[in-house]
PDB file of N, CA and C in Angstrom:
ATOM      1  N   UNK A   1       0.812  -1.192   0.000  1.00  0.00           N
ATOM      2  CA  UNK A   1       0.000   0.000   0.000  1.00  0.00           C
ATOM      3  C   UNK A   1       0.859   1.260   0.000  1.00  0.00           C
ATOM      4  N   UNK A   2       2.083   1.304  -0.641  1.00  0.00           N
ATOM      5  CA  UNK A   2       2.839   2.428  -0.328  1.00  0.00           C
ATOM      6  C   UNK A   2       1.847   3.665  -1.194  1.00  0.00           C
ATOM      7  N   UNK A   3       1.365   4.057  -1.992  1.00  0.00           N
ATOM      8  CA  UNK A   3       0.987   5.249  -2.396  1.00  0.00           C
ATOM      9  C   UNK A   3      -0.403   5.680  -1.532  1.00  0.00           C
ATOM     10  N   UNK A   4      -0.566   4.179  -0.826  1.00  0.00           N
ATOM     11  CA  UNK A   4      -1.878   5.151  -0.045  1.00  0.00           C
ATOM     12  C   UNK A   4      -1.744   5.870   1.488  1.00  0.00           C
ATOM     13  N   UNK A   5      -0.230   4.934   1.986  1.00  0.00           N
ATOM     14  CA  UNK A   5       0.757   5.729   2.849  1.00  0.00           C
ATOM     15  C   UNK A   5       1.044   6.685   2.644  1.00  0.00           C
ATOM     16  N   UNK A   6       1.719   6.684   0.978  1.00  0.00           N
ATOM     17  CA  UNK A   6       2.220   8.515   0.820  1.00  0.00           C
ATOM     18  C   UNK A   6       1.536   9.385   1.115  1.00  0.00           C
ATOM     19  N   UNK A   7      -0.444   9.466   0.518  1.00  0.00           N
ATOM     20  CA  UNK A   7      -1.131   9.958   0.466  1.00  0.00           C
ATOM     21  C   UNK A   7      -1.504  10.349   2.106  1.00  0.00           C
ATOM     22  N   UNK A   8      -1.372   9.105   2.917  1.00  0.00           N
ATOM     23  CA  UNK A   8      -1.834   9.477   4.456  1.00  0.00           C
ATOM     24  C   UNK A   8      -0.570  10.541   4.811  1.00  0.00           C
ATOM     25  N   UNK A   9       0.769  10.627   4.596  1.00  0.00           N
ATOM     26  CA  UNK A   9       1.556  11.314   5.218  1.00  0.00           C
ATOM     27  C   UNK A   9       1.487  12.393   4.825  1.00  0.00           C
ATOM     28  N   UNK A  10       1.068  12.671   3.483  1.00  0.00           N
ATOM     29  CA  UNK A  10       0.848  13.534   2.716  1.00  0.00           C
ATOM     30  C   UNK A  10      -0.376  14.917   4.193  1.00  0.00           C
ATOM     31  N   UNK A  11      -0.859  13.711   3.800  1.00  0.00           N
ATOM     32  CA  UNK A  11      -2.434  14.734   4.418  1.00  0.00           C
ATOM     33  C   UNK A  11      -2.059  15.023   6.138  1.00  0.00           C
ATOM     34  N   UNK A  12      -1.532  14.299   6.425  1.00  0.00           N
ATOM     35  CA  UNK A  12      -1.229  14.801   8.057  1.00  0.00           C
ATOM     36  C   UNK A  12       0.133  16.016   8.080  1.00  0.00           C
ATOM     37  N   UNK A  13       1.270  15.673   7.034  1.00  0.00           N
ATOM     38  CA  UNK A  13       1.980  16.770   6.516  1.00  0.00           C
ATOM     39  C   UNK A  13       1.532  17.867   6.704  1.00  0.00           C
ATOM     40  N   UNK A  14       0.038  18.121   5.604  1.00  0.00           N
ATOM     41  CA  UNK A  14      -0.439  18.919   5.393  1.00  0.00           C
ATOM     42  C   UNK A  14      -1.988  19.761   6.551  1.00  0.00           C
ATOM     43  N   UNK A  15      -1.277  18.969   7.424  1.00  0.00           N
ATOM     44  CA  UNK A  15      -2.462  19.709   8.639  1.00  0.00           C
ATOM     45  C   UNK A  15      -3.720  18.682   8.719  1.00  0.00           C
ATOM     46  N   UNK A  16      -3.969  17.871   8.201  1.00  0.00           N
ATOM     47  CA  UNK A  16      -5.350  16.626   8.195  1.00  0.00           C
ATOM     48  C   UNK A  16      -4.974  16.321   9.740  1.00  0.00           C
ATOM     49  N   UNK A  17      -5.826  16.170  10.530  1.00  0.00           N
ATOM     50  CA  UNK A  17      -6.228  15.526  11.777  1.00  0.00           C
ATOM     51  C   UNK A  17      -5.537  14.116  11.876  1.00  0.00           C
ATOM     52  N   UNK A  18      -4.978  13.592  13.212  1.00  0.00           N
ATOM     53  CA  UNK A  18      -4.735  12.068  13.217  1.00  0.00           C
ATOM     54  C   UNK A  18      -5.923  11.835  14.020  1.00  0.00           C
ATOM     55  N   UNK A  19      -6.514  12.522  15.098  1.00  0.00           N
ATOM     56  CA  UNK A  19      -7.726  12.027  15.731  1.00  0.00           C
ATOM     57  C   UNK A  19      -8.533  11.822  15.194  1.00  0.00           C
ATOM     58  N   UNK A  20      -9.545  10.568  14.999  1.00  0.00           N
ATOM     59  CA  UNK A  20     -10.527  10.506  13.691  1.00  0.00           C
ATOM     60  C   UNK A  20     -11.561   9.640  14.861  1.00  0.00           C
ATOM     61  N   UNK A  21     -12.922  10.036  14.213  1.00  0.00           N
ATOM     62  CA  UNK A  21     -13.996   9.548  14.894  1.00  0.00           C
ATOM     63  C   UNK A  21     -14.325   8.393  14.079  1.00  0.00           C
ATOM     64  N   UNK A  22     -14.921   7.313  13.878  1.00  0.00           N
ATOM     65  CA  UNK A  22     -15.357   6.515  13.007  1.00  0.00           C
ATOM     66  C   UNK A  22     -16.981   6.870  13.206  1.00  0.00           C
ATOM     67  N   UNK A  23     -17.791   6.532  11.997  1.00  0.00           N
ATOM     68  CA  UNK A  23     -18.894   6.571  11.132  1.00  0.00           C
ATOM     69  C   UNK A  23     -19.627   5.383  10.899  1.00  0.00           C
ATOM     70  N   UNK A  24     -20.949   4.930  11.170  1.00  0.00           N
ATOM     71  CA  UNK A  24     -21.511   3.352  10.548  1.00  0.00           C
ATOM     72  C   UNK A  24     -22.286   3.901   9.853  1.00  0.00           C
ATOM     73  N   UNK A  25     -22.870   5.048   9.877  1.00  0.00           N
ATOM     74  CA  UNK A  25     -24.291   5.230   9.245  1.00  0.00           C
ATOM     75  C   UNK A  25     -23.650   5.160   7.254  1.00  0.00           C
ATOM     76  N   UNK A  26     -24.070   3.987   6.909  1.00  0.00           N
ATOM     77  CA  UNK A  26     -24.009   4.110   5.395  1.00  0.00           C
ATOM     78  C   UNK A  26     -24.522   5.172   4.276  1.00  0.00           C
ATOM     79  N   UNK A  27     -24.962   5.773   4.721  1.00  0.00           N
ATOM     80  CA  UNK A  27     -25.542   7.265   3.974  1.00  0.00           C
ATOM     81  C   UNK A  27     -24.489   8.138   4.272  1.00  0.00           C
ATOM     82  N   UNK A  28     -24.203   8.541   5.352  1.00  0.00           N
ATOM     83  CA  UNK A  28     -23.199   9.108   5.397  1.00  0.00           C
ATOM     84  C   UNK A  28     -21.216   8.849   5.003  1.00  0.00           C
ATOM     85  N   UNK A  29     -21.325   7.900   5.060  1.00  0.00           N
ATOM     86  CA  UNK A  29     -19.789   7.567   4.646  1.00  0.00           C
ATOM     87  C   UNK A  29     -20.040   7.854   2.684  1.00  0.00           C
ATOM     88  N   UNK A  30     -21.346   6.727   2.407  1.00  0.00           N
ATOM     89  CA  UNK A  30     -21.151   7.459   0.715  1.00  0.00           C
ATOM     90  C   UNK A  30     -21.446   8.475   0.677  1.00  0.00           C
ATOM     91  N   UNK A  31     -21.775   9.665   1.286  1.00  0.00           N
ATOM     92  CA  UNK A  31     -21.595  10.974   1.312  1.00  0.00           C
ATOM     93  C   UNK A  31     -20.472  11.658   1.288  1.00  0.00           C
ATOM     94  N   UNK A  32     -19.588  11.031   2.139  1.00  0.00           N
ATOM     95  CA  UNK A  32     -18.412  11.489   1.942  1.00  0.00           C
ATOM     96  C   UNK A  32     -17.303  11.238   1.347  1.00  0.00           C
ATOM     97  N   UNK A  33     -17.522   9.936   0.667  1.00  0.00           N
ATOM     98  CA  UNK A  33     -16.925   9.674  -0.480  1.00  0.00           C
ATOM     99  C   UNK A  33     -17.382  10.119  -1.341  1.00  0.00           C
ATOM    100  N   UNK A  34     -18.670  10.383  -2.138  1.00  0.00           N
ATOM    101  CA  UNK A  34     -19.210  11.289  -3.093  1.00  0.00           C
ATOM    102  C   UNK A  34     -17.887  12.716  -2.997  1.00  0.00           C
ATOM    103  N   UNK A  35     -18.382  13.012  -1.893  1.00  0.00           N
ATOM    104  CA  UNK A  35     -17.819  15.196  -2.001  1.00  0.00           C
ATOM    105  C   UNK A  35     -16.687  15.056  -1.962  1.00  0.00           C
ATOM    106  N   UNK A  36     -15.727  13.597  -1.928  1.00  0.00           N
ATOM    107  CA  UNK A  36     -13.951  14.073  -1.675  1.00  0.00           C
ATOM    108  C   UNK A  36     -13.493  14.216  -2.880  1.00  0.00           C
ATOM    109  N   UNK A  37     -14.491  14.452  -4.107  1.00  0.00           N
ATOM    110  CA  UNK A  37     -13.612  15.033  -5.518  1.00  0.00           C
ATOM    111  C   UNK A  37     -12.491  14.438  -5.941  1.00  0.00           C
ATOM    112  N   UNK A  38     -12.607  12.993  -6.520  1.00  0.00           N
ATOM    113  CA  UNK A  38     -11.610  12.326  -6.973  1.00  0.00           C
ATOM    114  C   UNK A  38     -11.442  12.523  -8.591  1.00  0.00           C
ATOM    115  N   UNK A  39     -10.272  12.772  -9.188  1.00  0.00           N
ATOM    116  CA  UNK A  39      -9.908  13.523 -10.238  1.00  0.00           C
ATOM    117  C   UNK A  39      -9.679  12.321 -11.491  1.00  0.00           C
ATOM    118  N   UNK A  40      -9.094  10.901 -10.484  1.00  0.00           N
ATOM    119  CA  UNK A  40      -8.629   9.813 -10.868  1.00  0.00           C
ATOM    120  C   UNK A  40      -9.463   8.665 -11.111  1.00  0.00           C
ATOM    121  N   UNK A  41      -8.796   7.203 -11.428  1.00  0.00           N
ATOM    122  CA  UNK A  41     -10.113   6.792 -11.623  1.00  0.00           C
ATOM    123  C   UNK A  41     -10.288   5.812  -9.916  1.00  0.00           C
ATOM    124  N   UNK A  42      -9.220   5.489  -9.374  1.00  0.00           N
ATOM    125  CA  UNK A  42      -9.402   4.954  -8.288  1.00  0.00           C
ATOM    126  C   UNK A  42      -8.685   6.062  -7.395  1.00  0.00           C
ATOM    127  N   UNK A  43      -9.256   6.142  -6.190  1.00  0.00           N
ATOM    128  CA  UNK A  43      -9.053   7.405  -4.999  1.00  0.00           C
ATOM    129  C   UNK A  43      -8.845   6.512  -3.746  1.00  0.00           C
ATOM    130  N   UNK A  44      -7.852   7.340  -2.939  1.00  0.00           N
ATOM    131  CA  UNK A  44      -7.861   7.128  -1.393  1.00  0.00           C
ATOM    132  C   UNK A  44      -8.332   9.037  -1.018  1.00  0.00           C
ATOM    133  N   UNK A  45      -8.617   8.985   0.275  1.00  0.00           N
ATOM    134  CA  UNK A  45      -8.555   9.620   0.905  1.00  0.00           C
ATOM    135  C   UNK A  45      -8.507   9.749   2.147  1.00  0.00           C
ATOM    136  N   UNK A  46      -7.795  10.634   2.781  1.00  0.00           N
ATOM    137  CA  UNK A  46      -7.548  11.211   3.803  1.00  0.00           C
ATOM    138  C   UNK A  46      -8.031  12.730   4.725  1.00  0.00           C
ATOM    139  N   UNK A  47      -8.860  12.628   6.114  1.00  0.00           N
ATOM    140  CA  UNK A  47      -9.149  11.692   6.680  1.00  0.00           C
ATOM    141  C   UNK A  47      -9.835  10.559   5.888  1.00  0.00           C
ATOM    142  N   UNK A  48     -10.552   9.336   6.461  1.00  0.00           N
ATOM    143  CA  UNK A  48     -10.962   7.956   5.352  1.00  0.00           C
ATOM    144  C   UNK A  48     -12.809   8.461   5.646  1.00  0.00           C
ATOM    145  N   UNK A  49     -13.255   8.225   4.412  1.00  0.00           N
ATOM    146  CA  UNK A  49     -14.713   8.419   4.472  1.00  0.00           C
ATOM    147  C   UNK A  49     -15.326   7.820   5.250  1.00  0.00           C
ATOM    148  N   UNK A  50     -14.944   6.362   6.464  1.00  0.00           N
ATOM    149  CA  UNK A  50     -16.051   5.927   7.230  1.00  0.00           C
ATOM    150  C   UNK A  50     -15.255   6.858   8.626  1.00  0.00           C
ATOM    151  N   UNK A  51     -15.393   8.152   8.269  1.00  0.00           N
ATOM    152  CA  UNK A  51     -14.808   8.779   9.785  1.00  0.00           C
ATOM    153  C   UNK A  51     -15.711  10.317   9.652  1.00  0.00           C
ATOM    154  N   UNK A  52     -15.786  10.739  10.870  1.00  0.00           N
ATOM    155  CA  UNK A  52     -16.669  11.849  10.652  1.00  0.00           C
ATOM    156  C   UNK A  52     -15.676  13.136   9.909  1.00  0.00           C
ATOM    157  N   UNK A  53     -14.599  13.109  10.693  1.00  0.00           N
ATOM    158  CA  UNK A  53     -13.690  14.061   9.579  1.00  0.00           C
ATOM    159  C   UNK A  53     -13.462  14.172   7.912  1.00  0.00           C
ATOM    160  N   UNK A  54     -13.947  12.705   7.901  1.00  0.00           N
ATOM    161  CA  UNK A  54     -13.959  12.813   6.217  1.00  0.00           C
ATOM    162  C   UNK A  54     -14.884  13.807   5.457  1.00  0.00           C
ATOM    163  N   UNK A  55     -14.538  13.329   4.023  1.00  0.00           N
ATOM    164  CA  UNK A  55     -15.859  14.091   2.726  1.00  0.00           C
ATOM    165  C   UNK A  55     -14.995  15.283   1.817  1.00  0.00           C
ATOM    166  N   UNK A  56     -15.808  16.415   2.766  1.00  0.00           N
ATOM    167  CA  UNK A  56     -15.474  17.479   1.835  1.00  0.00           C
ATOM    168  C   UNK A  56     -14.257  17.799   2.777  1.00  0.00           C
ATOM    169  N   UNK A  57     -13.095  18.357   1.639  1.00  0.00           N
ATOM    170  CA  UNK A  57     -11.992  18.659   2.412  1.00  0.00           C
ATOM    171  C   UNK A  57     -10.844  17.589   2.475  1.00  0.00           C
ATOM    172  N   UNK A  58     -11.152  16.716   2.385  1.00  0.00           N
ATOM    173  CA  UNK A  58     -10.058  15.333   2.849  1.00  0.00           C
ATOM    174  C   UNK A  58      -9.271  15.510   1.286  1.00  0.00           C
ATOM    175  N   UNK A  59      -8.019  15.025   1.718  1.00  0.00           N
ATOM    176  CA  UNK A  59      -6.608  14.836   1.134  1.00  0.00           C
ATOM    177  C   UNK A  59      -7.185  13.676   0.215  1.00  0.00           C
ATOM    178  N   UNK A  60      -7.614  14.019  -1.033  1.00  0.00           N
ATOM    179  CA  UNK A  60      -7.909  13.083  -1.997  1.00  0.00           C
ATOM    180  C   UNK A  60      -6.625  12.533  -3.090  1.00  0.00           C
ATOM    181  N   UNK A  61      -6.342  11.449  -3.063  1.00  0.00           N
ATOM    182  CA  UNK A  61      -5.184  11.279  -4.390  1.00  0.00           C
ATOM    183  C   UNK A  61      -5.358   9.809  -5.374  1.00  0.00           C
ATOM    184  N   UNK A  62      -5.112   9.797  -6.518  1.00  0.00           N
ATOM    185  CA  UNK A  62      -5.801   8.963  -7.315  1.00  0.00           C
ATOM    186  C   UNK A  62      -4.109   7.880  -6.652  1.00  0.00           C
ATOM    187  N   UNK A  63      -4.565   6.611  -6.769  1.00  0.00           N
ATOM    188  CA  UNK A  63      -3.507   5.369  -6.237  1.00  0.00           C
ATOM    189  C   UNK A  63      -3.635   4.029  -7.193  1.00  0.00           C
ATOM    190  N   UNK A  64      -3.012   3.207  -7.061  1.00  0.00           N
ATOM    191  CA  UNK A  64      -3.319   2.665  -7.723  1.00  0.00           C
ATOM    192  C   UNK A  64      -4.427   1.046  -7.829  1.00  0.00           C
ATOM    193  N   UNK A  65      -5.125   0.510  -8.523  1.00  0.00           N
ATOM    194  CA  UNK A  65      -6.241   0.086  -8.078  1.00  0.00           C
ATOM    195  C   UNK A  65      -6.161  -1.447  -7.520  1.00  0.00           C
ATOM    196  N   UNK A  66      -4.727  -1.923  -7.258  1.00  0.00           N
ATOM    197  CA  UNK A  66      -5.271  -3.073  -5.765  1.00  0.00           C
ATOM    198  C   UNK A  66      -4.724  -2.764  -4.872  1.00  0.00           C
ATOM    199  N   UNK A  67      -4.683  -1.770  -4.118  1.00  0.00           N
ATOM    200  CA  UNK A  67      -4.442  -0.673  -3.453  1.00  0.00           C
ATOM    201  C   UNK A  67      -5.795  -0.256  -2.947  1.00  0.00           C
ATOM    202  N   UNK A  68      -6.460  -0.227  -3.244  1.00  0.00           N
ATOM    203  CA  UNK A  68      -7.960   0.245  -2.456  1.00  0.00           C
ATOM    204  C   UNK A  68      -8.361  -1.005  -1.866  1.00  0.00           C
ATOM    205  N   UNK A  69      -8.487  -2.344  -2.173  1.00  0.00           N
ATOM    206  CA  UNK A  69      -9.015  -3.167  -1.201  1.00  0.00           C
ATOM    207  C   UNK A  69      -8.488  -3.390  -0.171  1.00  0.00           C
ATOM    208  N   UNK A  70      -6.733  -3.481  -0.152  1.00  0.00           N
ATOM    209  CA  UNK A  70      -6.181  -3.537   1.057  1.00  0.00           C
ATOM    210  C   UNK A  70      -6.736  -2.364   1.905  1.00  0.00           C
ATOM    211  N   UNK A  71      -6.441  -1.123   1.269  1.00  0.00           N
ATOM    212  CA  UNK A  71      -6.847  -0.592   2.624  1.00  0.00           C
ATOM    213  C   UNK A  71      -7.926  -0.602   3.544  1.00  0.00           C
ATOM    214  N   UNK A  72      -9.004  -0.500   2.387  1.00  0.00           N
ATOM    215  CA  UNK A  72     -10.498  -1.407   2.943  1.00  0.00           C
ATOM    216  C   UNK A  72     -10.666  -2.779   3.968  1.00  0.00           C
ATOM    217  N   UNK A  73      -9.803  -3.761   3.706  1.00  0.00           N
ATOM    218  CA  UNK A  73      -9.301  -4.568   4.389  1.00  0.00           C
ATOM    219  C   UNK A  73      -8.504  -3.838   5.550  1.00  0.00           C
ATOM    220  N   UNK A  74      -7.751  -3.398   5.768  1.00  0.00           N
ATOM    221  CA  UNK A  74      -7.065  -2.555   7.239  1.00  0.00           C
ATOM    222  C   UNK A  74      -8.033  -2.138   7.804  1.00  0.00           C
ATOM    223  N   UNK A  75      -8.612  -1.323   7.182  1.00  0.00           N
ATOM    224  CA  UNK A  75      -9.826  -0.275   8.116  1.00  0.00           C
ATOM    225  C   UNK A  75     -10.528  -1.384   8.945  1.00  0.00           C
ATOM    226  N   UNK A  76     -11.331  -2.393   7.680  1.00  0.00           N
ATOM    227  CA  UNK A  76     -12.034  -2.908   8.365  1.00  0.00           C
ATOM    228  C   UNK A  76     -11.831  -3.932   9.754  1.00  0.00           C
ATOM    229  N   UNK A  77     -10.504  -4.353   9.815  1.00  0.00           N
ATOM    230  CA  UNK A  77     -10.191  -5.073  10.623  1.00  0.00           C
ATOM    231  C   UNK A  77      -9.442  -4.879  11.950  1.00  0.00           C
ATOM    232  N   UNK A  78      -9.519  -3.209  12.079  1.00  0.00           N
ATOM    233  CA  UNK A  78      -8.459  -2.318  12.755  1.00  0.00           C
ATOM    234  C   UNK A  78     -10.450  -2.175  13.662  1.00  0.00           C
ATOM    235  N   UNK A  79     -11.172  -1.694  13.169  1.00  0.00           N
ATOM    236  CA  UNK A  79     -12.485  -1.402  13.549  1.00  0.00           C
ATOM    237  C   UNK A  79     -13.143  -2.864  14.276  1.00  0.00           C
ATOM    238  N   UNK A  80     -13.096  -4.088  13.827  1.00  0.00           N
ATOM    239  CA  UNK A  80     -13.891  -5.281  14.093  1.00  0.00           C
ATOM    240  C   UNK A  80     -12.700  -5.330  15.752  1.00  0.00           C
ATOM    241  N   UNK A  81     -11.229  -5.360  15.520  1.00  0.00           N
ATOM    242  CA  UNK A  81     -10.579  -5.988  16.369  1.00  0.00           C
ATOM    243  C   UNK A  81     -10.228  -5.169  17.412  1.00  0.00           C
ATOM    244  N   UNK A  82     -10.449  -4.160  17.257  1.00  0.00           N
ATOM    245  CA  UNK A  82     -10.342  -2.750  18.405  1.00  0.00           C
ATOM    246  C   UNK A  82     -11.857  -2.286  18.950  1.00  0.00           C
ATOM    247  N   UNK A  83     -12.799  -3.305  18.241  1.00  0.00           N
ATOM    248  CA  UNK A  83     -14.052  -2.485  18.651  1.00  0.00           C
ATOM    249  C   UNK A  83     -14.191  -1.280  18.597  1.00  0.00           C
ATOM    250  N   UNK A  84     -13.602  -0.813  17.735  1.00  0.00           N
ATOM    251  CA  UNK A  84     -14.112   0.954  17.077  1.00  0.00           C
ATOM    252  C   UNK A  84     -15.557   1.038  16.771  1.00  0.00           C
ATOM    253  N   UNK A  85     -17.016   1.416  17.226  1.00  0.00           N
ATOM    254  CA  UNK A  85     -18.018   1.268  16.805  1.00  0.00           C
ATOM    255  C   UNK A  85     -18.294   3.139  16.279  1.00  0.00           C
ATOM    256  N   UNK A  86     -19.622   3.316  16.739  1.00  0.00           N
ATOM    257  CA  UNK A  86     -19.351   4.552  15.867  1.00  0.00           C
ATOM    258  C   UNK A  86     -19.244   5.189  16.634  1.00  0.00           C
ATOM    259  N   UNK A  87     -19.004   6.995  16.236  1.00  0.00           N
ATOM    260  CA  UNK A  87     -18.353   7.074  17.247  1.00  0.00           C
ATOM    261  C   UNK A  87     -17.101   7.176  17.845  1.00  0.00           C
ATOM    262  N   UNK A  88     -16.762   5.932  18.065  1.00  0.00           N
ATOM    263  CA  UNK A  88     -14.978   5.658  18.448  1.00  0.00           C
ATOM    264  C   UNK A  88     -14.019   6.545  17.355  1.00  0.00           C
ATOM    265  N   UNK A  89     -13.499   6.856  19.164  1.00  0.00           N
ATOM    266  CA  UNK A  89     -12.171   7.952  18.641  1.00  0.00           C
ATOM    267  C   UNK A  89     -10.736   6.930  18.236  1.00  0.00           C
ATOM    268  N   UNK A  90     -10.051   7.069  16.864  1.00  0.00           N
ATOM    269  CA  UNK A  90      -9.018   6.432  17.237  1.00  0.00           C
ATOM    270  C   UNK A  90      -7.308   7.480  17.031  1.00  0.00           C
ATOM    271  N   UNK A  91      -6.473   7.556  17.075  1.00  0.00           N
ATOM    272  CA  UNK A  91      -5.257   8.133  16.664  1.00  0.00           C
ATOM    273  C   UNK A  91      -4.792   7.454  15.445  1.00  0.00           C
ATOM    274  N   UNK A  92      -4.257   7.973  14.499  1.00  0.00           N
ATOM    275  CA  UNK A  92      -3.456   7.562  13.151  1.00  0.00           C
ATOM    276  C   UNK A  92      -2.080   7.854  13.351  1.00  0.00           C
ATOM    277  N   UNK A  93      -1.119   6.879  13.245  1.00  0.00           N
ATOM    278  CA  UNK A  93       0.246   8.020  12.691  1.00  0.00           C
ATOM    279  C   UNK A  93       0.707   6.970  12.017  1.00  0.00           C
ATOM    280  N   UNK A  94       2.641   7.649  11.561  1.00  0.00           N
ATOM    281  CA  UNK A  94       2.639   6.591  10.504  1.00  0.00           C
ATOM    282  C   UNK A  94       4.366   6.300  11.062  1.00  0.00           C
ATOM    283  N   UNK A  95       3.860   4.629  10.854  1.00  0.00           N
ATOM    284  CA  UNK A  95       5.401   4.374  11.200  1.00  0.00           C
ATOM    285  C   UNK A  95       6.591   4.851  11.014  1.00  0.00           C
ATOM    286  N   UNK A  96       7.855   5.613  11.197  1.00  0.00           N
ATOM    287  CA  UNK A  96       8.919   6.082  10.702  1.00  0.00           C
ATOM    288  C   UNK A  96       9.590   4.951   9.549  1.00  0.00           C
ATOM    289  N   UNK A  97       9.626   3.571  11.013  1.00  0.00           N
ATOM    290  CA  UNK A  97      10.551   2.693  10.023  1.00  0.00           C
ATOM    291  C   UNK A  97      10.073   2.045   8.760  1.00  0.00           C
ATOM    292  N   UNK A  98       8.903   1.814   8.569  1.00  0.00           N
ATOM    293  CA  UNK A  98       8.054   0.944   7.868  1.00  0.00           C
ATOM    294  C   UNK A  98       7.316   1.961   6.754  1.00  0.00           C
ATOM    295  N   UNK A  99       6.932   3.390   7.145  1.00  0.00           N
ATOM    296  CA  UNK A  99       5.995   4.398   6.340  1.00  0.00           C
ATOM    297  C   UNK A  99       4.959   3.759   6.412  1.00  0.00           C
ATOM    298  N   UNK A 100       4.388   2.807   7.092  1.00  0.00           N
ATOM    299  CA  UNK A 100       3.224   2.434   7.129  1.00  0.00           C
ATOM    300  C   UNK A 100       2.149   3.009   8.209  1.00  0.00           C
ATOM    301  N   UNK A 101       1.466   3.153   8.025  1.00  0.00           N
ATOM    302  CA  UNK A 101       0.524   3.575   8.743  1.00  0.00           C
ATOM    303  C   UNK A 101      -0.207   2.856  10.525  1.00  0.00           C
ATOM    304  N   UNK A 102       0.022   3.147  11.528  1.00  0.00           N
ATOM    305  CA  UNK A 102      -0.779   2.268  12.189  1.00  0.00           C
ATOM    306  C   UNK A 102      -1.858   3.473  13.329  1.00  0.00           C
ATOM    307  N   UNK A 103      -2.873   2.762  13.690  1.00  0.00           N
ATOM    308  CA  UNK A 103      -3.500   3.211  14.350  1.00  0.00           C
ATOM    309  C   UNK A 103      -4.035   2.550  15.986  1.00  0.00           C
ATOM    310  N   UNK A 104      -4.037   3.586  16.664  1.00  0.00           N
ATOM    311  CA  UNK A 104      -4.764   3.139  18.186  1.00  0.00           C
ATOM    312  C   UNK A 104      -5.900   4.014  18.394  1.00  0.00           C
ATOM    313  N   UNK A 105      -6.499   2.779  19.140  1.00  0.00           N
ATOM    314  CA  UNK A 105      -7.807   2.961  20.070  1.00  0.00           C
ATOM    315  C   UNK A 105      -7.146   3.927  21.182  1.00  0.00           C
ATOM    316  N   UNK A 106      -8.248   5.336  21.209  1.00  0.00           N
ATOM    317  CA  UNK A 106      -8.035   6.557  22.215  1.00  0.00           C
ATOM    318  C   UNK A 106      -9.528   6.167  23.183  1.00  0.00           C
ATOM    319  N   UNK A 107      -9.544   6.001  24.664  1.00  0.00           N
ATOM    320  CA  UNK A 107     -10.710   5.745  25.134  1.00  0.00           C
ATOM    321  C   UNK A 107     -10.566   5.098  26.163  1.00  0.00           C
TER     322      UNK A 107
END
């Protein structure tokens, strides 16, 4: 997943929040994937659309396309195994050694 790392360091670089709330309501997350204005044909963004910080505003960058399921896969399993429900606050940062991304449960 390195370009969707870049893209996360990118956006916290650039002032994006690491505190992120997570989101269940399904209307709202495709809401905010709708408004994050992807230019490309496959998108990440930063904050991630199932978070209330997401949508309009988030660090959008086109990546490349098997690259979106993994991260879909992370989210989802960072949320099932931390019990992030909605709601739940978690922290983002990104590994130095690895550039990978990891996140903790704040709570």
């Amino acid at each position: 997943m390195p370009k969707v790392c870049d893209n996360i360091a990118r956006a916290i670089k650039g002032g994006k929040p690491t505190r992120l709330h997570r989101i269940t309501d399904r209307k709202a997350i495709n809401k905010n994937a709708r408004v994050a204005e992807c230019t490309g044909k496959k998108c990440t963004q930063y904050p991630f659309a199932t978070t209330r910080e997401g949508g309009k505003g988030a660090f959008v960058k086109s990546v490349p396309t098997d690259e979106i399921p993994f991260q879909k896969y992370i989210l989802t399993h960072f949320y099932r195994n931390e019990n992030v429900g909605n709601g739940g606050c978690f922290n983002v940062k990104l590994d130095q050694s690895t550039r990978r991304p990891t996140s903790t449960l704040v709570g």
